[in-house]
C-alpha atoms as a PDB file:
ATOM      1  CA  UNK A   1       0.000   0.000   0.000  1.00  0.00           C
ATOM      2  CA  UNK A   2       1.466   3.253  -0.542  1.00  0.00           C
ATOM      3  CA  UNK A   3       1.854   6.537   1.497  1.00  0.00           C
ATOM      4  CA  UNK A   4      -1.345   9.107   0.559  1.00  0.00           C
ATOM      5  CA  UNK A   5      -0.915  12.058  -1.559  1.00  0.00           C
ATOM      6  CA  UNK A   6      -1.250  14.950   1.389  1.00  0.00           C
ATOM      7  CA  UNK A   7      -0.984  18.118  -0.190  1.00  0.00           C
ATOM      8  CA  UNK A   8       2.164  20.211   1.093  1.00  0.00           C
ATOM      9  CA  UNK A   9       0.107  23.103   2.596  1.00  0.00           C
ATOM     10  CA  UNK A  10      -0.861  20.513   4.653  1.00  0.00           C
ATOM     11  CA  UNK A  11       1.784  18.231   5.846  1.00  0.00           C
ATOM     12  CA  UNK A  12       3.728  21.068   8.462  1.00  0.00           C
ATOM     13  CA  UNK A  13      -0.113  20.574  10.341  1.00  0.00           C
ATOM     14  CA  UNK A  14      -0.194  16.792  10.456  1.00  0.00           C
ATOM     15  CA  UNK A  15       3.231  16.844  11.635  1.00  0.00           C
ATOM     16  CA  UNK A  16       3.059  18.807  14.626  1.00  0.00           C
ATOM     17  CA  UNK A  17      -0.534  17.593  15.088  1.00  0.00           C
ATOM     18  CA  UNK A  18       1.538  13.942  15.163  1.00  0.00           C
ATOM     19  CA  UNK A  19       4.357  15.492  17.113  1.00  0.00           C
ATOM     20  CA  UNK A  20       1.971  16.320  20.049  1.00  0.00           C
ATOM     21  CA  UNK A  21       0.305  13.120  20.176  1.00  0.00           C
ATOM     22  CA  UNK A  22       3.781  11.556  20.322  1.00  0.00           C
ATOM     23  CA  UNK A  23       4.786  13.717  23.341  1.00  0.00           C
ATOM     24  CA  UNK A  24       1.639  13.298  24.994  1.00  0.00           C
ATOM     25  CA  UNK A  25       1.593   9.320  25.208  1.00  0.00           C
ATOM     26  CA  UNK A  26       5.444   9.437  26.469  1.00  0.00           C
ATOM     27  CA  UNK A  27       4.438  11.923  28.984  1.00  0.00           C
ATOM     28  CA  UNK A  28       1.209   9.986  30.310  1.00  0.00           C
ATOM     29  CA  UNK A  29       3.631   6.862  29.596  1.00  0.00           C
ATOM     30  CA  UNK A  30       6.388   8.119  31.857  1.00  0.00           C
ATOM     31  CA  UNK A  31       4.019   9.189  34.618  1.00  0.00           C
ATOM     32  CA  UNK A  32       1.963   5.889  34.819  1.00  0.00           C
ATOM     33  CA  UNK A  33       5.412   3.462  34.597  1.00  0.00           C
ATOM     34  CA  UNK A  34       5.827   4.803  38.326  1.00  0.00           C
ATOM     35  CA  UNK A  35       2.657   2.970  39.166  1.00  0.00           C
ATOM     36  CA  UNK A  36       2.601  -0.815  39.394  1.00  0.00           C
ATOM     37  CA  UNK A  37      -0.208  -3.354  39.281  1.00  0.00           C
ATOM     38  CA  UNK A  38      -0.139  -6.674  39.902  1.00  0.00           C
ATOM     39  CA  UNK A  39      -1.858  -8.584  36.762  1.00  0.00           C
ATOM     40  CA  UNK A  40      -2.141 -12.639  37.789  1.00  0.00           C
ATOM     41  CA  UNK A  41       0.527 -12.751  40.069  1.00  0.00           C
ATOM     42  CA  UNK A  42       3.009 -11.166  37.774  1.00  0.00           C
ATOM     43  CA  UNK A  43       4.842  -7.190  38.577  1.00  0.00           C
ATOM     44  CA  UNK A  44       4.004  -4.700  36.130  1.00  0.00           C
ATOM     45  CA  UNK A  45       2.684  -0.987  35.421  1.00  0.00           C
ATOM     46  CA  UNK A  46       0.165   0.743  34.228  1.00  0.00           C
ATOM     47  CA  UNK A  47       2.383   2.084  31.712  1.00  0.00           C
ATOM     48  CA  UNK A  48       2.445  -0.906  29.976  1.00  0.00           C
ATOM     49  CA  UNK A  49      -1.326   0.308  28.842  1.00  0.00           C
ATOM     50  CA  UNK A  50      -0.826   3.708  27.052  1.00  0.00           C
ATOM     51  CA  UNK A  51       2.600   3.584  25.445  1.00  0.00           C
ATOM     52  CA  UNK A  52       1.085   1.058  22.540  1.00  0.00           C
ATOM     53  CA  UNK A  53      -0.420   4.293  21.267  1.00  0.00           C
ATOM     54  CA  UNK A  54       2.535   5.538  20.419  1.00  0.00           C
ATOM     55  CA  UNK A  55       3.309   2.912  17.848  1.00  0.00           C
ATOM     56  CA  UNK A  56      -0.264   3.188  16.647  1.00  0.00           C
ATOM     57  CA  UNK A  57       0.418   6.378  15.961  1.00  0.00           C
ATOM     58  CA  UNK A  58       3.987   5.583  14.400  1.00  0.00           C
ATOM     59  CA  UNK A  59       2.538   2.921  11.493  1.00  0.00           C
ATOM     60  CA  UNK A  60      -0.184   5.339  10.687  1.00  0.00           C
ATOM     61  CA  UNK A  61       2.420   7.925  10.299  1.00  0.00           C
ATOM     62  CA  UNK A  62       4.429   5.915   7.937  1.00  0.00           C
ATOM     63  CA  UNK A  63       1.295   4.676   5.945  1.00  0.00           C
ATOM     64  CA  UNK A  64      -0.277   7.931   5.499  1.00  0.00           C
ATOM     65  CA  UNK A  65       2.802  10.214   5.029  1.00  0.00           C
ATOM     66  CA  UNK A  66       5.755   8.302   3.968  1.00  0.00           C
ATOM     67  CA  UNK A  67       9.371   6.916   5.646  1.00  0.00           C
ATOM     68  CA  UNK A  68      11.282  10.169   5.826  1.00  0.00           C
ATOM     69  CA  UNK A  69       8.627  12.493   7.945  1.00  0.00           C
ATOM     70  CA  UNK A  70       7.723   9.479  10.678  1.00  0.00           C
ATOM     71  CA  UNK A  71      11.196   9.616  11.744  1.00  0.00           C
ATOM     72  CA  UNK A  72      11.088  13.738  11.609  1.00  0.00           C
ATOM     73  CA  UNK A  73       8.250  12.925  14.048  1.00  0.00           C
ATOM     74  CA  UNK A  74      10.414  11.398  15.992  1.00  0.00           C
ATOM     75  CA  UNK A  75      13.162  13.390  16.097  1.00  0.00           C
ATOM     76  CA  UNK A  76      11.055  17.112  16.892  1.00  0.00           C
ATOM     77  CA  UNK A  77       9.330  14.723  19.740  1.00  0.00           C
ATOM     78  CA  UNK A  78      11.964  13.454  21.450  1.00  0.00           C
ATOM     79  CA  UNK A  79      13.767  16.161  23.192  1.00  0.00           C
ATOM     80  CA  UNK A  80      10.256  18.464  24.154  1.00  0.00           C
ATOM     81  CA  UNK A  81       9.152  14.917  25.351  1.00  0.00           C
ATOM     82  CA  UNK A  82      12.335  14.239  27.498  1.00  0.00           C
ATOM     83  CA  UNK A  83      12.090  17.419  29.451  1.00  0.00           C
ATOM     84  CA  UNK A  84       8.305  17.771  29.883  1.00  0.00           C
ATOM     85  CA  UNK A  85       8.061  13.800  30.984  1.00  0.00           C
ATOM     86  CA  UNK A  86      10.680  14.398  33.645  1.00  0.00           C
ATOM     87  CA  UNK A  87       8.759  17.847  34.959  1.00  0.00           C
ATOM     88  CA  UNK A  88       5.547  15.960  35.163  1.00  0.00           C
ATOM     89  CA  UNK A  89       7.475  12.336  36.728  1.00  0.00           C
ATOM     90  CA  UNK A  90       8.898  14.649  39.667  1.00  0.00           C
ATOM     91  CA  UNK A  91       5.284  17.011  39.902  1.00  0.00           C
ATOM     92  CA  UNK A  92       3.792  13.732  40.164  1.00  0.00           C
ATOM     93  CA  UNK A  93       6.057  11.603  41.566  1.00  0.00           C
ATOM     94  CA  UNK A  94       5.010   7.949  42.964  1.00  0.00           C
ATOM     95  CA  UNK A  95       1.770   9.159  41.448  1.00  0.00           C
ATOM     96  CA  UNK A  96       0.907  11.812  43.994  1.00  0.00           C
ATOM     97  CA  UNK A  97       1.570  15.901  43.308  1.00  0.00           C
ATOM     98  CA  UNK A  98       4.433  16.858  44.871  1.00  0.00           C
ATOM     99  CA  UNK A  99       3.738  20.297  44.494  1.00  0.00           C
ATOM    100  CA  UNK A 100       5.792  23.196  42.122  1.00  0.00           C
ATOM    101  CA  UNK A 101       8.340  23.105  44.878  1.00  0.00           C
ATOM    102  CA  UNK A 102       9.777  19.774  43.432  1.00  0.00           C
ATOM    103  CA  UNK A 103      11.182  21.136  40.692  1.00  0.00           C
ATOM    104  CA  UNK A 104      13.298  23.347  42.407  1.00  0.00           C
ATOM    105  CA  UNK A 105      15.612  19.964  43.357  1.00  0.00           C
ATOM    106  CA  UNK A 106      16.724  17.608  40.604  1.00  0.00           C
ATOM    107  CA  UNK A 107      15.488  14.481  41.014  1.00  0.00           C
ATOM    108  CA  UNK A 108      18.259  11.700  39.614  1.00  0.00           C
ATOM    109  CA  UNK A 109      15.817   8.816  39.797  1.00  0.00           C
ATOM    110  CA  UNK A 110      12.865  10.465  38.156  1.00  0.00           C
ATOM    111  CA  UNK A 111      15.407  12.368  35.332  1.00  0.00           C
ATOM    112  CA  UNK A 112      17.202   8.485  34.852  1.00  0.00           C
ATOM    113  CA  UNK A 113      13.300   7.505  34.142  1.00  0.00           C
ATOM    114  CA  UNK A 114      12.707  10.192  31.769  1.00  0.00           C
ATOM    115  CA  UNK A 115      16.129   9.639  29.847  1.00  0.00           C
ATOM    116  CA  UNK A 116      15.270   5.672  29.698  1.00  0.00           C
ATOM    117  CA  UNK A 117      11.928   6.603  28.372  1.00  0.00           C
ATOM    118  CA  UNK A 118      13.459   8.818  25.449  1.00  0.00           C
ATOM    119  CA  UNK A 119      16.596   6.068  24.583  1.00  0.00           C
ATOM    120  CA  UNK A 120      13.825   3.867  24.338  1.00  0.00           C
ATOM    121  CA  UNK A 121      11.469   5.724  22.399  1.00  0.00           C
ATOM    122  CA  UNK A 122      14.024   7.087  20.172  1.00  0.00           C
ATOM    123  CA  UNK A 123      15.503   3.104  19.436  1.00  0.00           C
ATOM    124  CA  UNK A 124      12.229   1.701  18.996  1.00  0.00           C
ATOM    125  CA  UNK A 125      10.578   3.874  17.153  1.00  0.00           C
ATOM    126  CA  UNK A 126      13.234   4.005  14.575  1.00  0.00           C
ATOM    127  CA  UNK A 127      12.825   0.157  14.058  1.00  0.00           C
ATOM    128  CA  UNK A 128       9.221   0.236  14.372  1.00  0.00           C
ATOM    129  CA  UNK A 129       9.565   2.754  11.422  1.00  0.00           C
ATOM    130  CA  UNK A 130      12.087   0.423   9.603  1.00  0.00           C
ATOM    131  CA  UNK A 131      10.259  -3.107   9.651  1.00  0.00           C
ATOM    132  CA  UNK A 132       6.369  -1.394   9.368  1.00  0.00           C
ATOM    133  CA  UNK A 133       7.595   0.466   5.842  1.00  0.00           C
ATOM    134  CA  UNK A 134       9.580  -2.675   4.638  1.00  0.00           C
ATOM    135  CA  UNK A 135       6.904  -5.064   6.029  1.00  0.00           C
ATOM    136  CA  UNK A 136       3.847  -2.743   4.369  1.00  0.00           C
ATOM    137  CA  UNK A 137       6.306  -2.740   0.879  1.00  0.00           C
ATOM    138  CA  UNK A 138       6.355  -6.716   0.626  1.00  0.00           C
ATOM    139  CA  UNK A 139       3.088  -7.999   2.198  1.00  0.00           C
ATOM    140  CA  UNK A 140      -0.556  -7.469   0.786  1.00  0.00           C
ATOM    141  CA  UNK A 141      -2.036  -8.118   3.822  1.00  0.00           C
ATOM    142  CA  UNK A 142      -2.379  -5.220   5.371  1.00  0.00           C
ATOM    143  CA  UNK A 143      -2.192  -5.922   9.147  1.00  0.00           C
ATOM    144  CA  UNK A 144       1.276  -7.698   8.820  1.00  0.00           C
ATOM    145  CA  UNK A 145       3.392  -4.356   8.829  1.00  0.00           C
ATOM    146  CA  UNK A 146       1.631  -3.180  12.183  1.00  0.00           C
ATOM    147  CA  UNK A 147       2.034  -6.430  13.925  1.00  0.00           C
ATOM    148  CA  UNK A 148       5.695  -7.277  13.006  1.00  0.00           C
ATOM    149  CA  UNK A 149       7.114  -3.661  13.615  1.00  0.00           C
ATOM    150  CA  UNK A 150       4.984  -4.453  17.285  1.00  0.00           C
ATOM    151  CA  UNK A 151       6.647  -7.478  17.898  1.00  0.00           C
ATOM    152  CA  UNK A 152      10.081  -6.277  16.827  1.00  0.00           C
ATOM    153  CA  UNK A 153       9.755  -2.310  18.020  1.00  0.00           C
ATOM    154  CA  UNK A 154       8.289  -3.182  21.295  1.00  0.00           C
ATOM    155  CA  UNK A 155      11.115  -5.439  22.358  1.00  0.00           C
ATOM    156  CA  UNK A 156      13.969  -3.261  21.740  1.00  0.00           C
ATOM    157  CA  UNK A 157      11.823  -0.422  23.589  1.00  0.00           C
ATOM    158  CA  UNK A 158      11.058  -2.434  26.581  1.00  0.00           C
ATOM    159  CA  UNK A 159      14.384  -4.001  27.036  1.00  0.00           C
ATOM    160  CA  UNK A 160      16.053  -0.152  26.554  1.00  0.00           C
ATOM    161  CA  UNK A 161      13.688   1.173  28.750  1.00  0.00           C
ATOM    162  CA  UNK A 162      13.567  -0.661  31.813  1.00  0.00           C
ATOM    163  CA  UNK A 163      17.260  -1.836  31.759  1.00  0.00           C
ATOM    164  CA  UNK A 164      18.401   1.892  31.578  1.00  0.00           C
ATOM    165  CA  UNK A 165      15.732   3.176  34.355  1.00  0.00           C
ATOM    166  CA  UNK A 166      16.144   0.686  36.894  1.00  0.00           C
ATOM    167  CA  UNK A 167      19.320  -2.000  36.893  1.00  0.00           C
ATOM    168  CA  UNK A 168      20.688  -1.128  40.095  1.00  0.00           C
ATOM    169  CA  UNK A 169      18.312   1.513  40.615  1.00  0.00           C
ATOM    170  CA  UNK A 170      17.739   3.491  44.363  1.00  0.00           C
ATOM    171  CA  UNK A 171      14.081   1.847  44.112  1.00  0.00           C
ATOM    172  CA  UNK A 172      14.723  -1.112  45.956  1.00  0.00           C
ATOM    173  CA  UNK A 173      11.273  -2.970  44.218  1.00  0.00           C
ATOM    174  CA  UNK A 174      12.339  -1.924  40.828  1.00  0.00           C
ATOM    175  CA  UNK A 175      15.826  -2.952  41.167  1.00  0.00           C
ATOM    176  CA  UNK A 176      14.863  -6.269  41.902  1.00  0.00           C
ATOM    177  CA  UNK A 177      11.830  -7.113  40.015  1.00  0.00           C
ATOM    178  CA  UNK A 178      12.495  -5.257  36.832  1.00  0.00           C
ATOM    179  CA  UNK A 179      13.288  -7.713  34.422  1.00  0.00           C
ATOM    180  CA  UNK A 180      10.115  -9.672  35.654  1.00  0.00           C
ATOM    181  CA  UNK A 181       8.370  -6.345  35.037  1.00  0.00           C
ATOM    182  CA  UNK A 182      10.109  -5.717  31.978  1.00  0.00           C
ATOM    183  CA  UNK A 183       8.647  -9.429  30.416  1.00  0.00           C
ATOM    184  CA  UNK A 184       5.621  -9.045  31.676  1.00  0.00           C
ATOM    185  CA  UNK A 185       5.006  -5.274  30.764  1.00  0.00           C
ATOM    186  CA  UNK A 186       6.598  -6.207  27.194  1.00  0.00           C
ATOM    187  CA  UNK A 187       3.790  -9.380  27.198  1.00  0.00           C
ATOM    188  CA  UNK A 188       0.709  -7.265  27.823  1.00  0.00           C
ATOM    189  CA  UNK A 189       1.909  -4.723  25.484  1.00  0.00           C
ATOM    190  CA  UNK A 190       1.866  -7.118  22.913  1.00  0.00           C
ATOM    191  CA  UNK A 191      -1.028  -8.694  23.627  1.00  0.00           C
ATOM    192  CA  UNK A 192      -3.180  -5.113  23.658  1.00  0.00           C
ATOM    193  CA  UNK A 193      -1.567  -4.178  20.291  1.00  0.00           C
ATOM    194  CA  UNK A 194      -1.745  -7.732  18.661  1.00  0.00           C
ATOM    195  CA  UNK A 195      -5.372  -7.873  20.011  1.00  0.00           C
ATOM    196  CA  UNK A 196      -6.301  -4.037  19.786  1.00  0.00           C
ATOM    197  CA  UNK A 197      -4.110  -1.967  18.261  1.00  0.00           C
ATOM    198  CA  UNK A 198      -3.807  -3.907  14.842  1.00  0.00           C
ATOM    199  CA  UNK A 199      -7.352  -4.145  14.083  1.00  0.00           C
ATOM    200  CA  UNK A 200      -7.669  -0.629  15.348  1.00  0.00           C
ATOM    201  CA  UNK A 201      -4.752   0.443  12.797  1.00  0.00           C
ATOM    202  CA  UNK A 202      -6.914  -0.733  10.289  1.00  0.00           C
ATOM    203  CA  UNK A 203     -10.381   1.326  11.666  1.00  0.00           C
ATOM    204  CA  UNK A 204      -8.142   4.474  12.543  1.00  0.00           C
ATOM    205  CA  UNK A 205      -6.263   4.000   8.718  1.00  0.00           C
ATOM    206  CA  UNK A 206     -10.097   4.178   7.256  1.00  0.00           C
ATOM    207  CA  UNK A 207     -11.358   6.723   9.012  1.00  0.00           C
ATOM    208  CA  UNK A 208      -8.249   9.299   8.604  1.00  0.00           C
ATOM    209  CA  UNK A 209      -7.820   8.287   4.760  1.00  0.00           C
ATOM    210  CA  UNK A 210     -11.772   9.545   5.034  1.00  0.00           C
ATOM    211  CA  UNK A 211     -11.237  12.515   6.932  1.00  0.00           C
ATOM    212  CA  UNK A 212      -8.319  13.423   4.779  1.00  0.00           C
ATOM    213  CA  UNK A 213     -10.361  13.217   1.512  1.00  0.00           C
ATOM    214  CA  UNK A 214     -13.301  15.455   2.760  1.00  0.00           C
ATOM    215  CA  UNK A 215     -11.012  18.070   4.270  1.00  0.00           C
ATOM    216  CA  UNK A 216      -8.447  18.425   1.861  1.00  0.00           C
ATOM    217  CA  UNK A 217     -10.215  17.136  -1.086  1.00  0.00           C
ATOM    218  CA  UNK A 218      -7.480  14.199  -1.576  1.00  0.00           C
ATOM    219  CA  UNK A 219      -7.500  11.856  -4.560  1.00  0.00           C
ATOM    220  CA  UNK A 220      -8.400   8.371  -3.995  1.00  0.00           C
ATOM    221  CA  UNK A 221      -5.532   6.250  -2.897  1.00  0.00           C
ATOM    222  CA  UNK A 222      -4.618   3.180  -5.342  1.00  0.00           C
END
C-alpha cells in the first residue's frame, strides 16, 4: 500500500498535530510506569497500557505520510518529550503531586526515568519505522506491517527502557523485580496491540484516509 498524496500546505499541520500526540503518550507513559499493578501474580505498570499508542500512531504515520517524515516525528518529539516527561514524573512523583516546589531539586531517579523513556522511544521507534515500511512494501495483507514492527519495536523499547531506568536503581522494588516487570510489561503490550491496536490500525487507517479526503479534497488512494 502506498503513502497518501497529502498536499504540502498541509503536511507542516499533520506533523506537529503527530508530534503532540507523540509527546503526549510518552508523557502519560512516563508518569503511569511509576505505578505498578499486579496482573495474575506477575509485577508490572500501568504504563504498559498507554505507550502502545505511540506505535499506533507511528505505522499510521508511515502509511499515510511516507518513511522520511515518521522519523522527523520522531526526532522534533523526542527532546520536548524528554524534558516535559521528567517535569511531570517529579510534579507527580510515585503518582501523587508533589507540588511546584519539586522542581526546584533535581530528582536523579525520576530524570534516569525520563532519559530511559526517550533512549527507548528514540531506538524503537526508529525500528518500528524500519520493519512497518519494509513489512507494508512486501506484504498485501495489510495488518502484517503493524504487527511485526509491534513485535520487533516493542522489544527493543522495553528491554532499553527498563534496563536503563532501573538496573541497580535506588528503588529497591524496581531494582529487583524489573526484568520480571520488563517481560511481563513487554507481554501485555503485545497482547493489547496484537489484540487491539492492529485491528484498530486498520479502523483508525479508514477513518483518517476519510477525513483526509473530505477536508483536503485528496484523490483516492490506489
Amino acid at each position: 500500500m502506498n503513502s497518501i498524496p497529502v498536499p504540502p500546505s498541509r503536511t507542516s499541520f499533520w506533523l506537529a498535530l503527530l508530534v503532540a500526540f507523540h509527546i503526549l503518550v510518552i508523557i502519560a507513559s512516563n508518569y503511569l510506569v511509576q505505578l505498578p499493578v499486579d496482573l495474575f501474580g506477575f509485577h508490572s505498570t500501568w504504563g504498559a497500557f498507554s505507550f502502545p499508542f505511540i506505535f499506533l500512531a507511528t505505522d499510521l504515520t508511515v502509511r499515510l505520510i511516507g518513511k522520511a517524515p515518521a522519523r522527523r516525528v520522531i526526532l522534533r518529539a523526542m527532546i520536548p518529550a524528554l524534558f516535559v516527561s521528567y517535569m511531570v514524573s517529579v510534579l507527580f512523583h510515585e503518582g501523587r503531586f508533589n507540588g511546584f516546589g519539586a522542581l526546584s531539586e533535581f530528582n536523579t531517579f525520576v530524570f534516569r526515568i525520563a532519559f530511559a523513556s526517550f533512549a527507548a522511544y528514540v531506538l524503537g521507534q526508529l525500528l518500528d519505522v524500519h520493519v512497518f515500511d519494509r513489512m507494508r512494501r512486501s506484504y498485501v495483507q495489510w495488518w502484517v506491517a503493524p504487527a511485526a514492527s509491534a513485535v520487533l519495536g516493542q522489544a527493543l523499547d522495553t528491554v532499553a527502557f527498563f534496563s536503563i531506568a532501573f538496573w541497580r536503581s535506588d528503588n529497591p522494588f524496581m531494582a529487583a523485580h524489573w526484568g520480571e516487570i520488563a517481560a511481563v510489561d513487554y507481554a501485555i503490550k503485545l497482547t493489547v496491540s496484537l489484540l487491539l491496536f492492529v485491528p484498530m490500525y486498520g479502523v483508525a487507517l479508514n477513518a483518517i484516509i476519510r477525513f483526509m479526503r473530505q477536508r483536503d479534497t485528496l484523490p483516492a488512494a490506489a
